[in-house]
C-alpha atoms as a PDB file:
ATOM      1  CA  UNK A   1       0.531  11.294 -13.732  1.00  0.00           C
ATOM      2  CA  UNK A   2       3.778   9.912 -13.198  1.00  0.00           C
ATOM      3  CA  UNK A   3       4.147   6.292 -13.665  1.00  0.00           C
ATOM      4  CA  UNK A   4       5.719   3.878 -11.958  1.00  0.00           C
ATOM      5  CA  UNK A   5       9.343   3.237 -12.668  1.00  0.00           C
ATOM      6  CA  UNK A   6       9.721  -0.430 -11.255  1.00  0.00           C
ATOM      7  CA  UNK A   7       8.073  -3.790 -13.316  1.00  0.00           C
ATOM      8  CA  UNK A   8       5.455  -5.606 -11.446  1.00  0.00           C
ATOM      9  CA  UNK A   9       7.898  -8.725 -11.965  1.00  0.00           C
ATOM     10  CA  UNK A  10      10.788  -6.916  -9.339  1.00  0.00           C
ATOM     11  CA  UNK A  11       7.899  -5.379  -7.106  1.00  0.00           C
ATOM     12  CA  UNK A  12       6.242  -9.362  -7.026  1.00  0.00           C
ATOM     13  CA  UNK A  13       9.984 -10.612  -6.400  1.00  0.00           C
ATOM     14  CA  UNK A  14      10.326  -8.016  -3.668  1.00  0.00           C
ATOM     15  CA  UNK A  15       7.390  -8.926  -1.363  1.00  0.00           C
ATOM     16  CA  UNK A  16       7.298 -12.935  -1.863  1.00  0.00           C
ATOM     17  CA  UNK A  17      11.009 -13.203  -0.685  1.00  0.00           C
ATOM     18  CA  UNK A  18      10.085 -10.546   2.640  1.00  0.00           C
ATOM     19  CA  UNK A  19       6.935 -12.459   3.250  1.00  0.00           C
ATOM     20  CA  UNK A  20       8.437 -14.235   6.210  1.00  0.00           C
ATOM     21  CA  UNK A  21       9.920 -11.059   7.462  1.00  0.00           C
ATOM     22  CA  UNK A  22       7.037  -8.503   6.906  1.00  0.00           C
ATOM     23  CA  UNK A  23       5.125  -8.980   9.835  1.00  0.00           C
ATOM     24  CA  UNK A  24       7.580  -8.318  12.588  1.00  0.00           C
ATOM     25  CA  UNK A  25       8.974  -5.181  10.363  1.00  0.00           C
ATOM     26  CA  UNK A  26       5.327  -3.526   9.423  1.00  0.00           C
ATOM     27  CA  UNK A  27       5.438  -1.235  11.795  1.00  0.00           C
ATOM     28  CA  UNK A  28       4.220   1.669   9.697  1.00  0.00           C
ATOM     29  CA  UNK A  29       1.745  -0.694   7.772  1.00  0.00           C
ATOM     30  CA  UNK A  30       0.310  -2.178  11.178  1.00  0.00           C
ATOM     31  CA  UNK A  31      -0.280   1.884  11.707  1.00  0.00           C
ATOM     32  CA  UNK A  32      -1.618   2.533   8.616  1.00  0.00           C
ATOM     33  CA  UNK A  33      -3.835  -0.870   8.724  1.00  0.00           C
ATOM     34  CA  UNK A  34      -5.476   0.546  11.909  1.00  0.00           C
ATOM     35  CA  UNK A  35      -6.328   4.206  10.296  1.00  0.00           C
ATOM     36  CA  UNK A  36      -7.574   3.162   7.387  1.00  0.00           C
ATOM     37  CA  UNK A  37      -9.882   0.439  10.055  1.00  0.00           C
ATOM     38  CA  UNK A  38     -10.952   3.538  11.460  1.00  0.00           C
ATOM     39  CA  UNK A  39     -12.431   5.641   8.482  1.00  0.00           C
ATOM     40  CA  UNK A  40     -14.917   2.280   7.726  1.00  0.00           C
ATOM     41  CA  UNK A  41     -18.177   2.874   9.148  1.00  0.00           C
ATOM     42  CA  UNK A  42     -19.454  -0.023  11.102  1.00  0.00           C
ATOM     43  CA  UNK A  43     -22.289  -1.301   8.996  1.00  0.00           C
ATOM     44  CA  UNK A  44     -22.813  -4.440   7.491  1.00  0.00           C
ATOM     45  CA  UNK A  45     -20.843  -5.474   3.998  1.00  0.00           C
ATOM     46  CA  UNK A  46     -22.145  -8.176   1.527  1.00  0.00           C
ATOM     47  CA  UNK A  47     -19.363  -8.260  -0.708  1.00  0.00           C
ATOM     48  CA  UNK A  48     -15.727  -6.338  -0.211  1.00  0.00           C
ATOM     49  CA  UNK A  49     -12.515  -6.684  -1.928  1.00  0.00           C
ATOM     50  CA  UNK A  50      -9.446  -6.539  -0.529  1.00  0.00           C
ATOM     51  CA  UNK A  51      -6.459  -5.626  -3.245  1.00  0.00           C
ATOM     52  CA  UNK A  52      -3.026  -6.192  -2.181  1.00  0.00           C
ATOM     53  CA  UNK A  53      -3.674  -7.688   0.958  1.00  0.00           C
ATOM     54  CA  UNK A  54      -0.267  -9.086   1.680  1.00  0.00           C
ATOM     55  CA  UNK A  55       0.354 -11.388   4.602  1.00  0.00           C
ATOM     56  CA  UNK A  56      -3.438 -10.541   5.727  1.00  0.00           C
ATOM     57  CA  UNK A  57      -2.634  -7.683   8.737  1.00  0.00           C
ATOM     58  CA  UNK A  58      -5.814  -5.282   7.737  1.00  0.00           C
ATOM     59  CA  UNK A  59      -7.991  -8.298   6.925  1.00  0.00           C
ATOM     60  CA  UNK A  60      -7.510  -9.470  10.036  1.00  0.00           C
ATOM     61  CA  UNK A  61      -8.870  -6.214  11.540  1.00  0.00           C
ATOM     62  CA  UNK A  62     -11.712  -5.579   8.829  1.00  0.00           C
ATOM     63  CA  UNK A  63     -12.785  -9.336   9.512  1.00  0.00           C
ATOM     64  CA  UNK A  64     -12.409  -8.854  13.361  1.00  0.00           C
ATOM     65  CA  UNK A  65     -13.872  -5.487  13.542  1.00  0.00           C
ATOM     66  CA  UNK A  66     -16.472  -5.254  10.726  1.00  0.00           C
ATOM     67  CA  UNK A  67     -19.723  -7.467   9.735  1.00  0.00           C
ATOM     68  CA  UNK A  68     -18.164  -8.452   6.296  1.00  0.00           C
ATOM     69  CA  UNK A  69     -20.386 -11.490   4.900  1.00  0.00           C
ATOM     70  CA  UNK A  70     -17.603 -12.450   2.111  1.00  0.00           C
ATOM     71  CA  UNK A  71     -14.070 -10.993   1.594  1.00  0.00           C
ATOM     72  CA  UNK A  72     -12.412 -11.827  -1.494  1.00  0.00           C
ATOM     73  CA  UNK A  73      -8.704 -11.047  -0.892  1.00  0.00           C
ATOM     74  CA  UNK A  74      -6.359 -10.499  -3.530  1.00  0.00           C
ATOM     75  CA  UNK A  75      -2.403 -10.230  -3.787  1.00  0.00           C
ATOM     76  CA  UNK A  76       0.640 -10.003  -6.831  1.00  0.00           C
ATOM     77  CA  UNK A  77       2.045 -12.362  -4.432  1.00  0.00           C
ATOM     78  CA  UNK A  78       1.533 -16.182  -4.340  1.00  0.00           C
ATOM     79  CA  UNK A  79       3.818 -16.175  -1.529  1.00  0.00           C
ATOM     80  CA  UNK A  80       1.970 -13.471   0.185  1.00  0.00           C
ATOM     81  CA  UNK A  81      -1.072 -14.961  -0.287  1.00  0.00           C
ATOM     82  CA  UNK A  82      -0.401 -18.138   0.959  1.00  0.00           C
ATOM     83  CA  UNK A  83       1.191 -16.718   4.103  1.00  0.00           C
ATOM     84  CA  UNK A  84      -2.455 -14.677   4.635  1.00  0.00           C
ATOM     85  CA  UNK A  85      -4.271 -17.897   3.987  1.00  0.00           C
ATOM     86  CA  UNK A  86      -2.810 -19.612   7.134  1.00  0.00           C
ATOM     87  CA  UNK A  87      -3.392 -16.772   8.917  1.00  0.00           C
ATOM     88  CA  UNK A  88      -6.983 -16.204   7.992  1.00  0.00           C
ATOM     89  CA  UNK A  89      -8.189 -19.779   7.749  1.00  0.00           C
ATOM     90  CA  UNK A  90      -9.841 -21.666   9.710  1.00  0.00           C
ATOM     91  CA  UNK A  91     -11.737 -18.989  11.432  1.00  0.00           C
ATOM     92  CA  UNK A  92     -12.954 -17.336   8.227  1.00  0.00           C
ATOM     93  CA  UNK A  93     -13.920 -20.279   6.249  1.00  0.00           C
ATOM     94  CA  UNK A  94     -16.835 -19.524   4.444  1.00  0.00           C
ATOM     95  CA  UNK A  95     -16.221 -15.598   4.484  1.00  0.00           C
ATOM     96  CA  UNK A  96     -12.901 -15.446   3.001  1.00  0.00           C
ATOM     97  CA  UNK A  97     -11.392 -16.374  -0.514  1.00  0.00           C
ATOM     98  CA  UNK A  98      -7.918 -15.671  -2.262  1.00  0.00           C
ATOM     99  CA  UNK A  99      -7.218 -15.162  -5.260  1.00  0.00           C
ATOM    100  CA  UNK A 100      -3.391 -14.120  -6.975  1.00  0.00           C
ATOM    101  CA  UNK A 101      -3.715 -11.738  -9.405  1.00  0.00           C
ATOM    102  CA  UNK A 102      -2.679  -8.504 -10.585  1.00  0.00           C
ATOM    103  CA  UNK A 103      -4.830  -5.492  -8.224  1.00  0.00           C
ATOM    104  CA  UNK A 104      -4.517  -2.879 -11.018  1.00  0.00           C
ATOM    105  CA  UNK A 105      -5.999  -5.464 -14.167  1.00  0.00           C
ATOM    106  CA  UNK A 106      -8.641  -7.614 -12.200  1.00  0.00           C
ATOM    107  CA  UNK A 107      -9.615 -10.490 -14.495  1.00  0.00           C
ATOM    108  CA  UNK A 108     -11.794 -12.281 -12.252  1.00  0.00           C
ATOM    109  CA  UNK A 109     -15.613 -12.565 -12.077  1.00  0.00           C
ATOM    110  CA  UNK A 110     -15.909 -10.477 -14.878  1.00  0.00           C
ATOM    111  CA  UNK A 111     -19.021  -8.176 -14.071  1.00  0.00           C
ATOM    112  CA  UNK A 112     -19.040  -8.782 -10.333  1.00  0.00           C
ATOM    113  CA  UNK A 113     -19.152  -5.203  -7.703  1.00  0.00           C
ATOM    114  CA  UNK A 114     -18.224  -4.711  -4.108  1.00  0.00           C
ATOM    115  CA  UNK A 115     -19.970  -2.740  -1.742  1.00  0.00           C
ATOM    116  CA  UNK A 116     -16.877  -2.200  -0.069  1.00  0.00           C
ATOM    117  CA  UNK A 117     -13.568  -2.260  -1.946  1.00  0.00           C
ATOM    118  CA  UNK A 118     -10.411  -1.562   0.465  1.00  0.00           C
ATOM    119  CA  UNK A 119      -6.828  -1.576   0.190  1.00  0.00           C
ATOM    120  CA  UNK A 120      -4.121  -0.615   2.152  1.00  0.00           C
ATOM    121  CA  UNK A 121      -0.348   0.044   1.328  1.00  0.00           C
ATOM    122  CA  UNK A 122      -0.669  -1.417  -2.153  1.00  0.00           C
ATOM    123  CA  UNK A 123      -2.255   1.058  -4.812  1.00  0.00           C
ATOM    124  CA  UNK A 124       0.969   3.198  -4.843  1.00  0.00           C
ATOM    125  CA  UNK A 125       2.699   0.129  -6.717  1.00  0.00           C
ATOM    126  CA  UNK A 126       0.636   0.267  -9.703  1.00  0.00           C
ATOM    127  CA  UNK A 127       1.869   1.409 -12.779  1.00  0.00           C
ATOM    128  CA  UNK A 128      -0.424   4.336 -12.927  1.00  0.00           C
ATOM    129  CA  UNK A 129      -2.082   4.621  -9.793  1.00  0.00           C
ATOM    130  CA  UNK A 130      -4.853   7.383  -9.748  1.00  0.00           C
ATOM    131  CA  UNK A 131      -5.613   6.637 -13.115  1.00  0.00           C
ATOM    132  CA  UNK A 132      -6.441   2.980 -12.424  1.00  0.00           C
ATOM    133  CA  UNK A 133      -7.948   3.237  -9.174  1.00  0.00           C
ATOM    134  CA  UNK A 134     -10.250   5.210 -11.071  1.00  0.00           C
ATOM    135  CA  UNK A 135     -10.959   2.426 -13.318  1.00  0.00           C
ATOM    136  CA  UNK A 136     -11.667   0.114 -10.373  1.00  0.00           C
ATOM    137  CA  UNK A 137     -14.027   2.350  -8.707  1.00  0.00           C
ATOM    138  CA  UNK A 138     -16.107   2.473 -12.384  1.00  0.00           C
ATOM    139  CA  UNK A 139     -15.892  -1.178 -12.633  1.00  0.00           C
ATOM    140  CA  UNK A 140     -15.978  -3.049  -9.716  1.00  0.00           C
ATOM    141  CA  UNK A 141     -17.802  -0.787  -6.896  1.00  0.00           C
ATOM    142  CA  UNK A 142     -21.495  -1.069  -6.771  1.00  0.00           C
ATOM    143  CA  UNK A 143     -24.031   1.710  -6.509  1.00  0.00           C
ATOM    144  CA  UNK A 144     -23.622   2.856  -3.455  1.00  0.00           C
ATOM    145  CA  UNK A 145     -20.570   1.318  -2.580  1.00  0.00           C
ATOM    146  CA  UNK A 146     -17.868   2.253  -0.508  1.00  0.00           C
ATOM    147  CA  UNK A 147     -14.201   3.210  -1.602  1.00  0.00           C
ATOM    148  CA  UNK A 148     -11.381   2.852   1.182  1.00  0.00           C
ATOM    149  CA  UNK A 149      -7.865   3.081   0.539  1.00  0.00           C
ATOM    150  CA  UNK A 150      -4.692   4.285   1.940  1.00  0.00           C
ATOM    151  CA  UNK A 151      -2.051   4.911  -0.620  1.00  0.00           C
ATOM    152  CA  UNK A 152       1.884   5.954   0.126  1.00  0.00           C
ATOM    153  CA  UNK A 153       2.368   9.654  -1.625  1.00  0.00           C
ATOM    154  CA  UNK A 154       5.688  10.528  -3.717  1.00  0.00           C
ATOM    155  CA  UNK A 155       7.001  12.255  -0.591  1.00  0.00           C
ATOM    156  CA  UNK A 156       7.415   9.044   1.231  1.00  0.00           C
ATOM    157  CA  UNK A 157      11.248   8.828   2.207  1.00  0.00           C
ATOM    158  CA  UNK A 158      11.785  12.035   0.837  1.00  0.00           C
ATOM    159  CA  UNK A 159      14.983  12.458   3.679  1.00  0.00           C
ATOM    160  CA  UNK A 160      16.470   9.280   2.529  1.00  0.00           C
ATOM    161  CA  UNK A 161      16.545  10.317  -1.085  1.00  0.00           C
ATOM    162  CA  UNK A 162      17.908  13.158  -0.682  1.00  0.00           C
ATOM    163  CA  UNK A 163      20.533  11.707   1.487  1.00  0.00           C
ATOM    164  CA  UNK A 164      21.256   9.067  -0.725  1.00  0.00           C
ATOM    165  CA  UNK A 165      21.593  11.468  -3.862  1.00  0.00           C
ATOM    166  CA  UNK A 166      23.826  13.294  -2.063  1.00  0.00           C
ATOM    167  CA  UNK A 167      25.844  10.830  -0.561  1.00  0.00           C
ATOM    168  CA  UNK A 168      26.007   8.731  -3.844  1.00  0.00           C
ATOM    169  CA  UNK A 169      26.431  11.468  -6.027  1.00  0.00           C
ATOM    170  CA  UNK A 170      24.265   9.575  -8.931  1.00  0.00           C
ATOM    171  CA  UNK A 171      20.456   9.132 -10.016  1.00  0.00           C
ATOM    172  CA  UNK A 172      18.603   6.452  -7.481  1.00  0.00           C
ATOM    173  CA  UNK A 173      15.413   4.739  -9.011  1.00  0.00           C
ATOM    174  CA  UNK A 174      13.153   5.553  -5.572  1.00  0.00           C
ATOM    175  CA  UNK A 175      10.220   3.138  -5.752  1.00  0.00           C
ATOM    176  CA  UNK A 176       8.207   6.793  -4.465  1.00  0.00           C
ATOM    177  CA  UNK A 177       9.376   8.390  -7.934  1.00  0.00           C
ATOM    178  CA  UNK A 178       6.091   6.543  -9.309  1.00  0.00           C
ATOM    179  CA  UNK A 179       3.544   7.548  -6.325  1.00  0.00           C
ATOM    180  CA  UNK A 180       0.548   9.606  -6.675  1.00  0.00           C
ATOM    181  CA  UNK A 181       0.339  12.883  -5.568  1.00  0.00           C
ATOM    182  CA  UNK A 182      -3.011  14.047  -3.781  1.00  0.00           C
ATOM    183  CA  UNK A 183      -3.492  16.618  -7.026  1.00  0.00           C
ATOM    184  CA  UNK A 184      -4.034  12.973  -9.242  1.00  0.00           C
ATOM    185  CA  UNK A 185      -6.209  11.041  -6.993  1.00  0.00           C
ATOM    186  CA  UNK A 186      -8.223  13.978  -6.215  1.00  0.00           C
ATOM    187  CA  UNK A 187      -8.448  14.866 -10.190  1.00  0.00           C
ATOM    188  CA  UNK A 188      -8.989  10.758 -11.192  1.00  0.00           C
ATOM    189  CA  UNK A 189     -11.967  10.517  -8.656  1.00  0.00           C
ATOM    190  CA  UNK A 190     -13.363  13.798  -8.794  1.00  0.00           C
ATOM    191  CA  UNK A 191     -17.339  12.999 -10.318  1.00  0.00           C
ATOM    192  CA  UNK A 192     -16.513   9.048  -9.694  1.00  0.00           C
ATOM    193  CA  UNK A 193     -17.172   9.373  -6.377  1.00  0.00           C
ATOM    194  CA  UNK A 194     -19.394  11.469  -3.760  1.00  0.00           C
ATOM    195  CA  UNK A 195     -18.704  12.477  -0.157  1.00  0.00           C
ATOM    196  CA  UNK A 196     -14.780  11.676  -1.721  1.00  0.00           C
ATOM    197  CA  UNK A 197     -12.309  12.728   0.716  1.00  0.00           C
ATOM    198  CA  UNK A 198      -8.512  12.495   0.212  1.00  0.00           C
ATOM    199  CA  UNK A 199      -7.220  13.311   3.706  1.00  0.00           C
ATOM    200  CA  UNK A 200      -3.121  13.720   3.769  1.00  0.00           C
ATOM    201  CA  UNK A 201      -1.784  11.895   7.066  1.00  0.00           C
ATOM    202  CA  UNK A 202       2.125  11.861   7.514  1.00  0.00           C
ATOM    203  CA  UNK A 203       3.880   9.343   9.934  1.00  0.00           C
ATOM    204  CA  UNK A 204       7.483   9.954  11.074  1.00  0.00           C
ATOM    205  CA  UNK A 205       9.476   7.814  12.675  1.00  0.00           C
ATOM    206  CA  UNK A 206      12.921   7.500  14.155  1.00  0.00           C
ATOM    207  CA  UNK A 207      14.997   4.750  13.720  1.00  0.00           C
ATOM    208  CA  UNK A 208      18.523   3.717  16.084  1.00  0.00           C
ATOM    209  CA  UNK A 209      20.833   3.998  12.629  1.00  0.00           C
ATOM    210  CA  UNK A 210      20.377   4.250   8.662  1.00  0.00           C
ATOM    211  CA  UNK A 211      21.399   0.200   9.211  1.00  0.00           C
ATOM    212  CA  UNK A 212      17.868  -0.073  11.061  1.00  0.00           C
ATOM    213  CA  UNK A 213      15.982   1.873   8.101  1.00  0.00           C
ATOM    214  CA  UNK A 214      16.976   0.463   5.551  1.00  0.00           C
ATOM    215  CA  UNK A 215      16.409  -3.489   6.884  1.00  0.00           C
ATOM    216  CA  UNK A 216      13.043  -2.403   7.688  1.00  0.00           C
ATOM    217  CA  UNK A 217      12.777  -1.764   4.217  1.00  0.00           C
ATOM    218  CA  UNK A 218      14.307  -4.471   3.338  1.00  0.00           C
ATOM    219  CA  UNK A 219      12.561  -7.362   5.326  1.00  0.00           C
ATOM    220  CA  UNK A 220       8.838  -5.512   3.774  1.00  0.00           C
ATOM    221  CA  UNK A 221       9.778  -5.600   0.564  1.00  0.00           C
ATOM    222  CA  UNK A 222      10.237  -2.245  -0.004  1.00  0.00           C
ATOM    223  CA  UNK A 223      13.771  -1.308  -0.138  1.00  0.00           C
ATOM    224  CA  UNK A 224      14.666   1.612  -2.978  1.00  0.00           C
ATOM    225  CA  UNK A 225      15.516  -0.702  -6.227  1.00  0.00           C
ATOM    226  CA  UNK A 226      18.194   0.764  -8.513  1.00  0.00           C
ATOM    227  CA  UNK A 227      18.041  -2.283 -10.762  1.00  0.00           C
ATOM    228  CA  UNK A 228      20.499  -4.572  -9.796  1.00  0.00           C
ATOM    229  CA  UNK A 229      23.205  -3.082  -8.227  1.00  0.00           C
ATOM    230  CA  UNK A 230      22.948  -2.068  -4.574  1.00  0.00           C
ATOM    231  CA  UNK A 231      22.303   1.596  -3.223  1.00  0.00           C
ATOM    232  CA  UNK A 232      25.668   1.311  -0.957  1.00  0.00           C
ATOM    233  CA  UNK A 233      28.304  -1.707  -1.603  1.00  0.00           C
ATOM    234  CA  UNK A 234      30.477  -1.084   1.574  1.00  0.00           C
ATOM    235  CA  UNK A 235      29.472  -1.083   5.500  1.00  0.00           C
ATOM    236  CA  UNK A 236      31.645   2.484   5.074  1.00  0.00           C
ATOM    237  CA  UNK A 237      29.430   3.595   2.752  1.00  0.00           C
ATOM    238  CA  UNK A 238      26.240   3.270   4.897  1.00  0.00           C
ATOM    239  CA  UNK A 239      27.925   5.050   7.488  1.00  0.00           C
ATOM    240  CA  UNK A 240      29.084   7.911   5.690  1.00  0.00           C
ATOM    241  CA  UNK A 241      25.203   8.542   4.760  1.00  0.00           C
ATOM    242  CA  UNK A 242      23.993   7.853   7.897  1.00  0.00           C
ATOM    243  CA  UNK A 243      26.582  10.968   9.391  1.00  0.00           C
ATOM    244  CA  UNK A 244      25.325  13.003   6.463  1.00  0.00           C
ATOM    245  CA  UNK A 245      21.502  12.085   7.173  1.00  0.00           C
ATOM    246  CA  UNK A 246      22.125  12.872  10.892  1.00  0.00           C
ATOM    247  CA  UNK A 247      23.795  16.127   9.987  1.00  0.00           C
ATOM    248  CA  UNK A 248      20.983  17.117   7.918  1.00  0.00           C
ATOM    249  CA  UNK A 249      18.257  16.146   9.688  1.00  0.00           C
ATOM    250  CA  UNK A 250      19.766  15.648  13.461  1.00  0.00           C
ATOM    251  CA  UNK A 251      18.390  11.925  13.408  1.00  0.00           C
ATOM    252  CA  UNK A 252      17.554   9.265  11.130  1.00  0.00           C
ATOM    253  CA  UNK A 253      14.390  10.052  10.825  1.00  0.00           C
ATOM    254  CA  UNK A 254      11.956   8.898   8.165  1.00  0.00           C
ATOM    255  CA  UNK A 255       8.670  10.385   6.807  1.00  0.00           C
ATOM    256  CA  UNK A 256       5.877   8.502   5.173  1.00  0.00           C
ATOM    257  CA  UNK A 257       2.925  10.551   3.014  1.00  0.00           C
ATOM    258  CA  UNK A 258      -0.076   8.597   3.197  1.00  0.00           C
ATOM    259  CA  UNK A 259      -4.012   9.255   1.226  1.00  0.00           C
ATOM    260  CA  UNK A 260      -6.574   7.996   2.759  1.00  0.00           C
ATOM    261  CA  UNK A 261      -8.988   7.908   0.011  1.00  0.00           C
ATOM    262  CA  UNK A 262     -12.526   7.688   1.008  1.00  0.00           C
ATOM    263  CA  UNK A 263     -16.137   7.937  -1.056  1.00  0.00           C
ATOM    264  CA  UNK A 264     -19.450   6.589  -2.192  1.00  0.00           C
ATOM    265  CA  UNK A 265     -20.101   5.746  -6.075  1.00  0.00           C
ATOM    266  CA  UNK A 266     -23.353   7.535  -6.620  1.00  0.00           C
ATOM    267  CA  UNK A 267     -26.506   5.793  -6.256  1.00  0.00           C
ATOM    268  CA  UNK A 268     -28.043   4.486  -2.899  1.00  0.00           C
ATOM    269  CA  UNK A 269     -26.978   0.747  -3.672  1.00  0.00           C
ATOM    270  CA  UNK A 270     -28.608  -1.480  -0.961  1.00  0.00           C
ATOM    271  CA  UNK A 271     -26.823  -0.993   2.143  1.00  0.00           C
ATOM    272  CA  UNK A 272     -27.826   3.094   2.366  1.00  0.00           C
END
């Protein structure tokens, strides 16, 4: 399992500054938020966690949609948290509690389980993904409990690597570089979970220029990182990859690999 390349400190940095951007350029989250909505049955939850619940777009959903009696939601982010707060509160008072912290070493409430733990667009920014989702689903999911996740696979972008390699002629540090395949989540969970299902959805979508792409990116706090020097320092440059990318590919077109993990930690736990 391939770990991540990027320190939690530049992936914390990245999504606090685009926290008053990321809603109005989600548009693949807000689609991903929905699917994952859509593979939790509609049943009543006790307790759920929420890790990496950014600016609060699936919460709002699960909390809309679903009979959840208390959500703890949890983020990297202060920033992010905060902005989810507003958003959440006051209509959820009572149901719904932040916390900042760290999604892949959980150091609260020692000892406490979910029956529902849920994340989407976050797990792929761990350090070692599979591996520690694993270690959540031991942990922190209750007998019974349900495991829901969508997590971003290492073939995310895979057009705008490979145009930027080319283009750039060097290495690029891709944030996917660190992203699970479906071969590790399926191998991590495999006798954690029953009923697990790792179902491999991929969204394209076009955008007007490589410009457009890459300040989507950008305003979600997930533009490609290569440390501190930018990918492209001239306006020239951009446009010289974006006539190789259309070349290539006839369009700027970009694909995002998404899991959608699904399963039950054995026992009948006392929702079944």
């Amino acid at each position: 399992m391939k770990r991540s390349t990027i320190s939690k400190d530049s992936i914390r940095r990245s999504f606090s500054r685009s926290s008053s951007t990321y809603d109005r350029f989600s548009f693949i989250q807000d689609r991903v938020n929905q699917l994952l909505l859509d593979r939790i049955p509609d049943q009543v939850f006790e307790s759920a966690l929420e890790i990496g619940c950014g600016t609060g777009g699936f919460s709002r959903r699960l909390l809309k949609k679903r009979d959840i009696r208390r959500l703890f939601l949890i983020d990297i982010s202060a920033t992010m948290l905060l902005r989810a707060k507003n958003q959440l509160l006051p209509a959820h008072q009572g149901v719904a509690e932040f916390l900042c912290c760290d999604g892949e070493n959980l150091a609260f409430n020692r000892g406490v389980k979910f029956d529902l733990i849920a994340s989407a667009s976050c797990i792929h920014w761990f350090q070692a993904p599979a591996r520690s989702l694993s270690q959540i689903v031991q942990t922190r999911l209750m007998d019974g409990g349900l495991l829901a996740c969508a997590i971003f696979g290492k073939n995310t972008l895979w057009e705008l690597e490979t145009v930027i390699q080319e283009a750039m002629g060097q290495e690029i540090t891709f944030p996917t570089k660190g992203f699970p395949c479906k071969e590790d989540l399926v191998a991590a969970l495999k006798g954690r979970l029953r009923e697990l299902d790792v179902e491999t959805h991929v969204i394209k979508r076009e955008y007007d220029s490589l410009f457009d792409l890459l300040l989507a990116l950008k305003r979600t706090g997930t533009a490609p990182v290569t440390g501190a020097k930018p990918i492209f320092k001239t306006r020239n440059q951009i446009l010289a990859a974006q006539e190789r990318y259309q070349g290539r590919f006839g369009s700027v077109t970009a694909s995002y690999e998404i899991f959608f993990v699904t399963g039950r930690a054995p026992g009948r736990g006392r929702l079944l």
